[in-house]
PDB file of N, CA and C in Angstrom:
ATOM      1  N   UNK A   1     -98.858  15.293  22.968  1.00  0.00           N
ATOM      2  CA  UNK A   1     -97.514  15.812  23.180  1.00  0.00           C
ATOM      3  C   UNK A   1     -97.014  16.467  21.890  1.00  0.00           C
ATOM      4  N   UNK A   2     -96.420  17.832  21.940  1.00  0.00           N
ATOM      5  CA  UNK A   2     -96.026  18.516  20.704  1.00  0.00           C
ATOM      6  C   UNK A   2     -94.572  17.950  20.883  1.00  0.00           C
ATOM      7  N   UNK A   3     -94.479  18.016  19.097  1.00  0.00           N
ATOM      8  CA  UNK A   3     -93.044  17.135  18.500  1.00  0.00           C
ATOM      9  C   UNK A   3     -92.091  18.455  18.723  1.00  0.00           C
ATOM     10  N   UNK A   4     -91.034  17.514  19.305  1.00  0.00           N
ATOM     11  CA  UNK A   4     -90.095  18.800  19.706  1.00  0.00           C
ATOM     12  C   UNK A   4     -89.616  19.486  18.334  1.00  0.00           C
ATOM     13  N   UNK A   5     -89.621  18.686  17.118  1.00  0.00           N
ATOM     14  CA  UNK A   5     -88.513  19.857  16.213  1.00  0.00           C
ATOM     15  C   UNK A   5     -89.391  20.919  16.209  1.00  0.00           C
ATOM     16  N   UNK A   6     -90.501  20.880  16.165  1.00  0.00           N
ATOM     17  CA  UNK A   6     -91.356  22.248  15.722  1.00  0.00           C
ATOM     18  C   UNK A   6     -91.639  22.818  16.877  1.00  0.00           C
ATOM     19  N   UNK A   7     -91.253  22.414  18.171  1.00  0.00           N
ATOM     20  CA  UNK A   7     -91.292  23.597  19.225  1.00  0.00           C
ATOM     21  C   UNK A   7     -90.573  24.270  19.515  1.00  0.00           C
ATOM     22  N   UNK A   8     -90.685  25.826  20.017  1.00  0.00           N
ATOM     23  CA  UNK A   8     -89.467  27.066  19.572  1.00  0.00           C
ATOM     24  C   UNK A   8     -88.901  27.132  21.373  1.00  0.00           C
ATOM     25  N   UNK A   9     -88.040  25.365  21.160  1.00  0.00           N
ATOM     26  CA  UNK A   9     -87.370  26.061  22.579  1.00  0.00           C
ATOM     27  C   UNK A   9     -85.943  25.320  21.633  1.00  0.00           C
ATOM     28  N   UNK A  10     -85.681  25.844  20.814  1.00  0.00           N
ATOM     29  CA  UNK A  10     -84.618  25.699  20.482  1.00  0.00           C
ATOM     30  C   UNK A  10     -83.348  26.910  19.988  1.00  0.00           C
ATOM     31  N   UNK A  11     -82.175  26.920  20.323  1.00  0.00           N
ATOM     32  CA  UNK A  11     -81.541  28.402  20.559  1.00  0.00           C
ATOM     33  C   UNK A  11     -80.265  28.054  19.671  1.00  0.00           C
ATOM     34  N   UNK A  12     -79.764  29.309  18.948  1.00  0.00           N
ATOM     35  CA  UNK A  12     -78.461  29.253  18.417  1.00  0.00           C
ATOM     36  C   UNK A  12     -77.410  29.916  19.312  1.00  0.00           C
ATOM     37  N   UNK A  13     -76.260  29.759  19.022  1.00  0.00           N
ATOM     38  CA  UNK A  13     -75.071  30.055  20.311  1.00  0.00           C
ATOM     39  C   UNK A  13     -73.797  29.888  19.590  1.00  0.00           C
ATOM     40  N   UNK A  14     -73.260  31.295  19.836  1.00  0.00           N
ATOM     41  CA  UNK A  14     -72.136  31.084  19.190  1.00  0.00           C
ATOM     42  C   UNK A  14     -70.889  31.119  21.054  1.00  0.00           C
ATOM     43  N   UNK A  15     -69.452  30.863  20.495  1.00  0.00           N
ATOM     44  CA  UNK A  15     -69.173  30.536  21.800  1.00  0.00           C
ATOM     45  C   UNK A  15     -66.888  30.555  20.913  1.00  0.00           C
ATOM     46  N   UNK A  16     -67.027  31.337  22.052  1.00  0.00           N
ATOM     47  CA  UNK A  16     -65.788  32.258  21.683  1.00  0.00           C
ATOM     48  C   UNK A  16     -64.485  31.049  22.446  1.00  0.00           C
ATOM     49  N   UNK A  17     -63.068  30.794  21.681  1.00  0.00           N
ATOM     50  CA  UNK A  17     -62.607  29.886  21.758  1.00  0.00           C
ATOM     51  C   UNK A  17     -61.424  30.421  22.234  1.00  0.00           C
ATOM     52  N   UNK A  18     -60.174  29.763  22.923  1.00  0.00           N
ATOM     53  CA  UNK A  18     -58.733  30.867  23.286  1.00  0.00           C
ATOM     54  C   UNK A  18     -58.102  31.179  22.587  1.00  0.00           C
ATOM     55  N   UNK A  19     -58.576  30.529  21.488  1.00  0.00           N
ATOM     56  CA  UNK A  19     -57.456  30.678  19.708  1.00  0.00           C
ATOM     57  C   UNK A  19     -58.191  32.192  19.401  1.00  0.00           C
ATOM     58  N   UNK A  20     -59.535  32.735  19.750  1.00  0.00           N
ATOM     59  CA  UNK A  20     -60.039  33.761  18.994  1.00  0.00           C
ATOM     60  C   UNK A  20     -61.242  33.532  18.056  1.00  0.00           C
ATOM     61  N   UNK A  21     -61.035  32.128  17.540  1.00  0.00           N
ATOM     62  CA  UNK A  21     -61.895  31.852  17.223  1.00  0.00           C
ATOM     63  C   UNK A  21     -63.550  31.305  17.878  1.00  0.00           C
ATOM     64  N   UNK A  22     -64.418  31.696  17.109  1.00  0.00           N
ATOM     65  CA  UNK A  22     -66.052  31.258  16.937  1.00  0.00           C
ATOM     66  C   UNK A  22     -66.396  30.257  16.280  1.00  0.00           C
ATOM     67  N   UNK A  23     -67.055  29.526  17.341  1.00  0.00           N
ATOM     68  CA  UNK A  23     -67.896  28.453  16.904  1.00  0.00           C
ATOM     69  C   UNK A  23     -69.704  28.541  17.051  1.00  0.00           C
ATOM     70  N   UNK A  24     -70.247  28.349  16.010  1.00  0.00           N
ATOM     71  CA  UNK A  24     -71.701  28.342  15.926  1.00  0.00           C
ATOM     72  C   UNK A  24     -72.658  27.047  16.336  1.00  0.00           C
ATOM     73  N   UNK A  25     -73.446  27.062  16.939  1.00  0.00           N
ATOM     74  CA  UNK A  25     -74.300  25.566  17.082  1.00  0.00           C
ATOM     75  C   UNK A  25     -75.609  26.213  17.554  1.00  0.00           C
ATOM     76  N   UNK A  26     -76.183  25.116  17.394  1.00  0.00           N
ATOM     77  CA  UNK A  26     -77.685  25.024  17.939  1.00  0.00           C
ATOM     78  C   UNK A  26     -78.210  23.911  19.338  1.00  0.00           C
ATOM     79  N   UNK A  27     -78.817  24.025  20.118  1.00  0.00           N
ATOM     80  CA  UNK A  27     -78.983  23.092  21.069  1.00  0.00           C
ATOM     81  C   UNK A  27     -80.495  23.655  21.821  1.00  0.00           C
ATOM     82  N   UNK A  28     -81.071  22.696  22.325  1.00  0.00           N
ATOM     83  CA  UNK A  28     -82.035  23.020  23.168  1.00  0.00           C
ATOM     84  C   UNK A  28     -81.973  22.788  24.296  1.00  0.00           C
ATOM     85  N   UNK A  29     -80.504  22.836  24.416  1.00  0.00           N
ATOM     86  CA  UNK A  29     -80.107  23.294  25.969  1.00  0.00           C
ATOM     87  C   UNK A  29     -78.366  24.057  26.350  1.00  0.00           C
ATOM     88  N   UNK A  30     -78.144  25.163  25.781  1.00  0.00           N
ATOM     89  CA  UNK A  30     -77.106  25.500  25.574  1.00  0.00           C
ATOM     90  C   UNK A  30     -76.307  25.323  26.633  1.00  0.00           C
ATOM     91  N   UNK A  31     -76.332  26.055  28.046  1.00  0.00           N
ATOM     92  CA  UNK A  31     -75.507  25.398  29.168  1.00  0.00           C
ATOM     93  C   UNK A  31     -74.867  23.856  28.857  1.00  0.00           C
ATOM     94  N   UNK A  32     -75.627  22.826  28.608  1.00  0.00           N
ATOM     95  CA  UNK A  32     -75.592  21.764  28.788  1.00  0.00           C
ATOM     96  C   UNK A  32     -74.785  21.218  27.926  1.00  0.00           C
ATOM     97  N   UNK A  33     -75.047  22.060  26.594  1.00  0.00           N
ATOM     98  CA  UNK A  33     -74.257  21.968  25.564  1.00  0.00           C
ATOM     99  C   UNK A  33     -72.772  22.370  25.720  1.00  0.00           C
ATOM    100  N   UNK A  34     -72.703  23.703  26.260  1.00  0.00           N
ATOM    101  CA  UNK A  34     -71.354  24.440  26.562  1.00  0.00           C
ATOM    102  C   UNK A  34     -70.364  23.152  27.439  1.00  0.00           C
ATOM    103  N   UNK A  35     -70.808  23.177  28.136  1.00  0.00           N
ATOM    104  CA  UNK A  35     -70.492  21.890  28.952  1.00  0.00           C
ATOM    105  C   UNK A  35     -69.536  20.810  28.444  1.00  0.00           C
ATOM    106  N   UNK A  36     -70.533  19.978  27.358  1.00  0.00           N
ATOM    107  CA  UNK A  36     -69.996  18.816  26.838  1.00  0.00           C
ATOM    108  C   UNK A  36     -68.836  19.102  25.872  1.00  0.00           C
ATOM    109  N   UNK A  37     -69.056  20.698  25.584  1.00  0.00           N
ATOM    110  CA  UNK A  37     -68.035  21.214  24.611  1.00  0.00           C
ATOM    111  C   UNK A  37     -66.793  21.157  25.583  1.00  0.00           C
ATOM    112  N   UNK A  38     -66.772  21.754  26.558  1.00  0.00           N
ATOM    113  CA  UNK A  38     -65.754  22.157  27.390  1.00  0.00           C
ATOM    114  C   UNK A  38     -65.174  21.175  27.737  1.00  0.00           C
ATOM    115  N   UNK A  39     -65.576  19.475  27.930  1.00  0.00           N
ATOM    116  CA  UNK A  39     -65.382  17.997  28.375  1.00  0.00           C
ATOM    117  C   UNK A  39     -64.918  17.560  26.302  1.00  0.00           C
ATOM    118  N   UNK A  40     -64.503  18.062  25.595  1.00  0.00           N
ATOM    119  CA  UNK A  40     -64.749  17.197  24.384  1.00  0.00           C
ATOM    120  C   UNK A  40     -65.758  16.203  23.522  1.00  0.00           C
ATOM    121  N   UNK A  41     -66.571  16.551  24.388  1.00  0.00           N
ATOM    122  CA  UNK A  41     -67.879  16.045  23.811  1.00  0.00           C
ATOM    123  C   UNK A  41     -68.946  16.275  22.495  1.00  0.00           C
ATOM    124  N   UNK A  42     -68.976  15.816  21.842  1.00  0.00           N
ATOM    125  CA  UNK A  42     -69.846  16.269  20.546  1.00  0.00           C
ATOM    126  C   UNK A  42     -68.525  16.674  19.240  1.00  0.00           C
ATOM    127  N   UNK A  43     -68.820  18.065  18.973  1.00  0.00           N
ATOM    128  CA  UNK A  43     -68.321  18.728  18.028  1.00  0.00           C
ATOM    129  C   UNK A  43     -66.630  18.197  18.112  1.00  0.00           C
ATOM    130  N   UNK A  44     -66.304  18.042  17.029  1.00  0.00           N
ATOM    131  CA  UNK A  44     -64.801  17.613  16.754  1.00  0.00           C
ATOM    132  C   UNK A  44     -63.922  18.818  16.604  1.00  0.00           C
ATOM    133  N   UNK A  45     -64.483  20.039  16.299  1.00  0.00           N
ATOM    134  CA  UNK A  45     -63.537  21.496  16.093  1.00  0.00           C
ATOM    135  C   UNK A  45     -63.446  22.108  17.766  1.00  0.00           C
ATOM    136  N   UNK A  46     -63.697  21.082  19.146  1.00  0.00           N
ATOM    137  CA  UNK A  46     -63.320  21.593  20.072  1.00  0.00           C
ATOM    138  C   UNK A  46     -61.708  20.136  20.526  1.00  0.00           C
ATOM    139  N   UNK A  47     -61.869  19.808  19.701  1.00  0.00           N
ATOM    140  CA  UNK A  47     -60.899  18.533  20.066  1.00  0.00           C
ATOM    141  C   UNK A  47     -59.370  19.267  19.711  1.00  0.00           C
ATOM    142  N   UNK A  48     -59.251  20.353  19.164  1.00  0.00           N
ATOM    143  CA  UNK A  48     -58.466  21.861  18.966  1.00  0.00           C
ATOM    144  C   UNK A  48     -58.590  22.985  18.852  1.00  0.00           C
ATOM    145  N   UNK A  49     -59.911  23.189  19.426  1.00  0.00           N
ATOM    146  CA  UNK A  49     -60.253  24.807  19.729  1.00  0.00           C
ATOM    147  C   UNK A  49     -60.597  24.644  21.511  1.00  0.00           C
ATOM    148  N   UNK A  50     -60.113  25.395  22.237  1.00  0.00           N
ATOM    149  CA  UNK A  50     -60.668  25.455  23.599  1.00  0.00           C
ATOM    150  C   UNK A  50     -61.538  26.369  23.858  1.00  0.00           C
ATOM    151  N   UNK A  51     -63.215  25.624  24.345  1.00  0.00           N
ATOM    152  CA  UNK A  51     -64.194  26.829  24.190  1.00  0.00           C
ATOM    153  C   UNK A  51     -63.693  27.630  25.678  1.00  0.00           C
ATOM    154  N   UNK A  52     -63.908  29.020  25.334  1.00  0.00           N
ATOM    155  CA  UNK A  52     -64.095  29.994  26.869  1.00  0.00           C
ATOM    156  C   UNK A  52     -65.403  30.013  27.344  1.00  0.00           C
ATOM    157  N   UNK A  53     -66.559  30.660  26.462  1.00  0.00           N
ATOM    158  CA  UNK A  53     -67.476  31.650  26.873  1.00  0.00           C
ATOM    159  C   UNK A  53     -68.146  31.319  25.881  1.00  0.00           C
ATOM    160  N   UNK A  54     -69.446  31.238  26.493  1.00  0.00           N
ATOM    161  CA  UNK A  54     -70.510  31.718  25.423  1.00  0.00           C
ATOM    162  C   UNK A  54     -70.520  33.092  25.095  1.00  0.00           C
ATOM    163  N   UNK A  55     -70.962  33.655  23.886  1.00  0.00           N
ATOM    164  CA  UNK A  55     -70.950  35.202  23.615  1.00  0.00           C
ATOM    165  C   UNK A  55     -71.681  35.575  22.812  1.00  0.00           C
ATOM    166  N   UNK A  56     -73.309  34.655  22.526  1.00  0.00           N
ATOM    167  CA  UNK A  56     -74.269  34.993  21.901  1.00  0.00           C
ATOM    168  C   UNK A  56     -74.958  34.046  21.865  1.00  0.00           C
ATOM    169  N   UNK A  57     -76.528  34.304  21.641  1.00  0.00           N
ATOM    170  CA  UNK A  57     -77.002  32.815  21.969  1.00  0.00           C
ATOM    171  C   UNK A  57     -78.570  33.656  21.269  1.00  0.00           C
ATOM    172  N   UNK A  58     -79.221  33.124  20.459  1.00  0.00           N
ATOM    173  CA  UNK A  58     -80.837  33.255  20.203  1.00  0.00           C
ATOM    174  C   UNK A  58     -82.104  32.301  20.758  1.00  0.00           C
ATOM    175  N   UNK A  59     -82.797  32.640  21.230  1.00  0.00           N
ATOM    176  CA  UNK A  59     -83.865  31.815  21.424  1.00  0.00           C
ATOM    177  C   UNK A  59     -85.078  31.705  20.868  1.00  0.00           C
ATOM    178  N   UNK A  60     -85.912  30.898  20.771  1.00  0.00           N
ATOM    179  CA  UNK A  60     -87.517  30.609  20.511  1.00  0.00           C
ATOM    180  C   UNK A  60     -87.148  30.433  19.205  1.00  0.00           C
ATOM    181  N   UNK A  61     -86.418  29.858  18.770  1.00  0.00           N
ATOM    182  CA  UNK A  61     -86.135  28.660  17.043  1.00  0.00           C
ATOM    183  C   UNK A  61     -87.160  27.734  17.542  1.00  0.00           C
ATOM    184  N   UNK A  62     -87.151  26.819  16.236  1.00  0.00           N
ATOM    185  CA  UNK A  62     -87.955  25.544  16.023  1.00  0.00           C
ATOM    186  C   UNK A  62     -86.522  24.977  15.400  1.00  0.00           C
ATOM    187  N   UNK A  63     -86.370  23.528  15.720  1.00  0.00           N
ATOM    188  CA  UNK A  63     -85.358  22.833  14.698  1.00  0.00           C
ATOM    189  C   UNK A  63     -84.859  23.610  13.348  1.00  0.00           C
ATOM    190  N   UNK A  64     -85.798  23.176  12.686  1.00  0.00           N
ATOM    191  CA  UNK A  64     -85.677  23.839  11.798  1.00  0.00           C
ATOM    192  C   UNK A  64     -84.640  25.721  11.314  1.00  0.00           C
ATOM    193  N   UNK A  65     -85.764  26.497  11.935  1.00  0.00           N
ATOM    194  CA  UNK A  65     -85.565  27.866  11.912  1.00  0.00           C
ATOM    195  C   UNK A  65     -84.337  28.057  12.424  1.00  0.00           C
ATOM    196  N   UNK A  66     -83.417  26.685  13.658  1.00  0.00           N
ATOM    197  CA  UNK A  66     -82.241  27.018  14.174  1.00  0.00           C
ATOM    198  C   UNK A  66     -81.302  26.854  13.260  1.00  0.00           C
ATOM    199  N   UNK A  67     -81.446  25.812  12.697  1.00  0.00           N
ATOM    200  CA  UNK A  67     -80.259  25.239  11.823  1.00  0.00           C
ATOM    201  C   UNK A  67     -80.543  26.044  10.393  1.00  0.00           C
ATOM    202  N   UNK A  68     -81.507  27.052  10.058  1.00  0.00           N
ATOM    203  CA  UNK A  68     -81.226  27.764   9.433  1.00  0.00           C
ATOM    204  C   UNK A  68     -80.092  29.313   9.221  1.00  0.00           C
ATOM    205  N   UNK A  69     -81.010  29.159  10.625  1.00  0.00           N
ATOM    206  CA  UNK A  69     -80.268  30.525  11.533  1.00  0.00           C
ATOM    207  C   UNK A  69     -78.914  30.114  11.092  1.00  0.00           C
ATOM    208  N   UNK A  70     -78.544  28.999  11.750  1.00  0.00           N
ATOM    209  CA  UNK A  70     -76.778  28.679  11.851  1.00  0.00           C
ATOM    210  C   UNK A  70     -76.503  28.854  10.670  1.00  0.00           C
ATOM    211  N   UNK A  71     -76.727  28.099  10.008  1.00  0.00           N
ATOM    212  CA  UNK A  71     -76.092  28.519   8.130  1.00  0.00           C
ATOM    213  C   UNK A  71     -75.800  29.680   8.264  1.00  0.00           C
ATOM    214  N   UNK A  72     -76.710  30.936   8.409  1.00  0.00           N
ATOM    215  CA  UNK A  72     -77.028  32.174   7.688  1.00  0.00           C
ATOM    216  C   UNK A  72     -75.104  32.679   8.969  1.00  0.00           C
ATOM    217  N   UNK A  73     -75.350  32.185   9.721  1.00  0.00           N
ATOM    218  CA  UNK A  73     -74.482  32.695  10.610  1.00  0.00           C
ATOM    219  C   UNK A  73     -72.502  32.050  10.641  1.00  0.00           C
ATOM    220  N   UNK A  74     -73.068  30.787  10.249  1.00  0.00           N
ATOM    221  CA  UNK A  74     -71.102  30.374   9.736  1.00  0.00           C
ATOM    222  C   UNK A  74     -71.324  31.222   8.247  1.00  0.00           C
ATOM    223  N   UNK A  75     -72.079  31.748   7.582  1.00  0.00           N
ATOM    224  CA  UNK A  75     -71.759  32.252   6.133  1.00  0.00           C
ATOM    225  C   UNK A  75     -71.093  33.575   6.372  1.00  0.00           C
ATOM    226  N   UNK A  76     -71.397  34.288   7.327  1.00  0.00           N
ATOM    227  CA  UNK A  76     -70.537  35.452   7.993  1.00  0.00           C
ATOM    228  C   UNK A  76     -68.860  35.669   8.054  1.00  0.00           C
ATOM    229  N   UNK A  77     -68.536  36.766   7.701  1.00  0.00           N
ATOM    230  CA  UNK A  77     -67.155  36.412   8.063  1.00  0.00           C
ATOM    231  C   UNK A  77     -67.002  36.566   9.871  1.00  0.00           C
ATOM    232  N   UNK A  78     -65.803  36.837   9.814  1.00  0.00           N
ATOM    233  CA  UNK A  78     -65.659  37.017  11.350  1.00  0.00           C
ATOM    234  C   UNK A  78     -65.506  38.319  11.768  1.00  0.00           C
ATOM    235  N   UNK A  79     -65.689  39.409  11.111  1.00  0.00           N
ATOM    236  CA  UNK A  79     -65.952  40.549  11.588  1.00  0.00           C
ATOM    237  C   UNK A  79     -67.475  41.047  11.384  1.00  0.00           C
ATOM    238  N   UNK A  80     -68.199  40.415  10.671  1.00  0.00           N
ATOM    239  CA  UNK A  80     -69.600  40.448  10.738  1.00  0.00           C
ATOM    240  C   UNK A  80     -69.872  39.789  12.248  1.00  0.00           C
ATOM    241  N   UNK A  81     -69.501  38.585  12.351  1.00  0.00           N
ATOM    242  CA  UNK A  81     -70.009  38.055  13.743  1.00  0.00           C
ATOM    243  C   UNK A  81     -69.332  38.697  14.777  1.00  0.00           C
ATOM    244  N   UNK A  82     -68.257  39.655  14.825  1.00  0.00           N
ATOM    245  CA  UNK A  82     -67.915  40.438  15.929  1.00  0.00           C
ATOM    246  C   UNK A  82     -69.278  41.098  15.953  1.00  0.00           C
ATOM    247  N   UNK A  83     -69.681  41.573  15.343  1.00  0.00           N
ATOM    248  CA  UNK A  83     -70.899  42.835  15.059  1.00  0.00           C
ATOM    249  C   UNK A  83     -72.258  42.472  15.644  1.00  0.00           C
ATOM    250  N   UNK A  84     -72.635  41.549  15.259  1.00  0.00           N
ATOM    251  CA  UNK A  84     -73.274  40.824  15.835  1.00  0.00           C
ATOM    252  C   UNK A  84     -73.416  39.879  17.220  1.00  0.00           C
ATOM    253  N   UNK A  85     -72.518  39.636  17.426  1.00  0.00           N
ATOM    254  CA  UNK A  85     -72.772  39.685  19.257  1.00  0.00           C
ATOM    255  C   UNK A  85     -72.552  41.240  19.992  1.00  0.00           C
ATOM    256  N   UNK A  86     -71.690  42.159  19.128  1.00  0.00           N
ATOM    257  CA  UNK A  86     -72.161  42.984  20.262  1.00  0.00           C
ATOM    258  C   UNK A  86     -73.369  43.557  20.160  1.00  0.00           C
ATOM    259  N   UNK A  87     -74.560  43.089  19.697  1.00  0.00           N
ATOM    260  CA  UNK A  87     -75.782  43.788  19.247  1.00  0.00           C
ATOM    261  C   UNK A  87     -76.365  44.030  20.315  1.00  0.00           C
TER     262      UNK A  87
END
């Protein structure tokens, strides 16, 4: 059985909030993820941000390569990440 961190079914997702604001994460199951966001589940910056929509999402990361990704992607301002989902 291959160890999941190093298998590339892992995806980054950013996910647009009613304030305007973006939130970044990683999950290897984003639906599922969106979800628990939308119920208060997990992340504490939805316990006052209300997610809408997903509005970008990458696939075939490894653990790793995701949570790199993410860094590289909260280091953005927020008109870089406008730019970037509309890619």
């Amino acid at each position: 059985m291959a160890d999941k961190n190093f298998s590339k079914n892992w995806s980054v997702y950013i996910i647009a909030c009613t304030d305007g604001s973006l939130y970044t994460g990683i999950s290897t199951d984003v639906e599922r993820r969106f979800e628990q966001h939308k119920n208060k589940k997990g992340a504490k910056y939805f316990y006052s941000h209300i997610p809408q929509k997903i509005v970008y999402i990458e696939n075939n990361h490894t653990r790793s390569s995701a949570s790199k990704r993410e860094c590289s992607i909260k280091a953005l301002s927020k008109a870089q990440k406008q730019l970037l989902i509309e890619l």
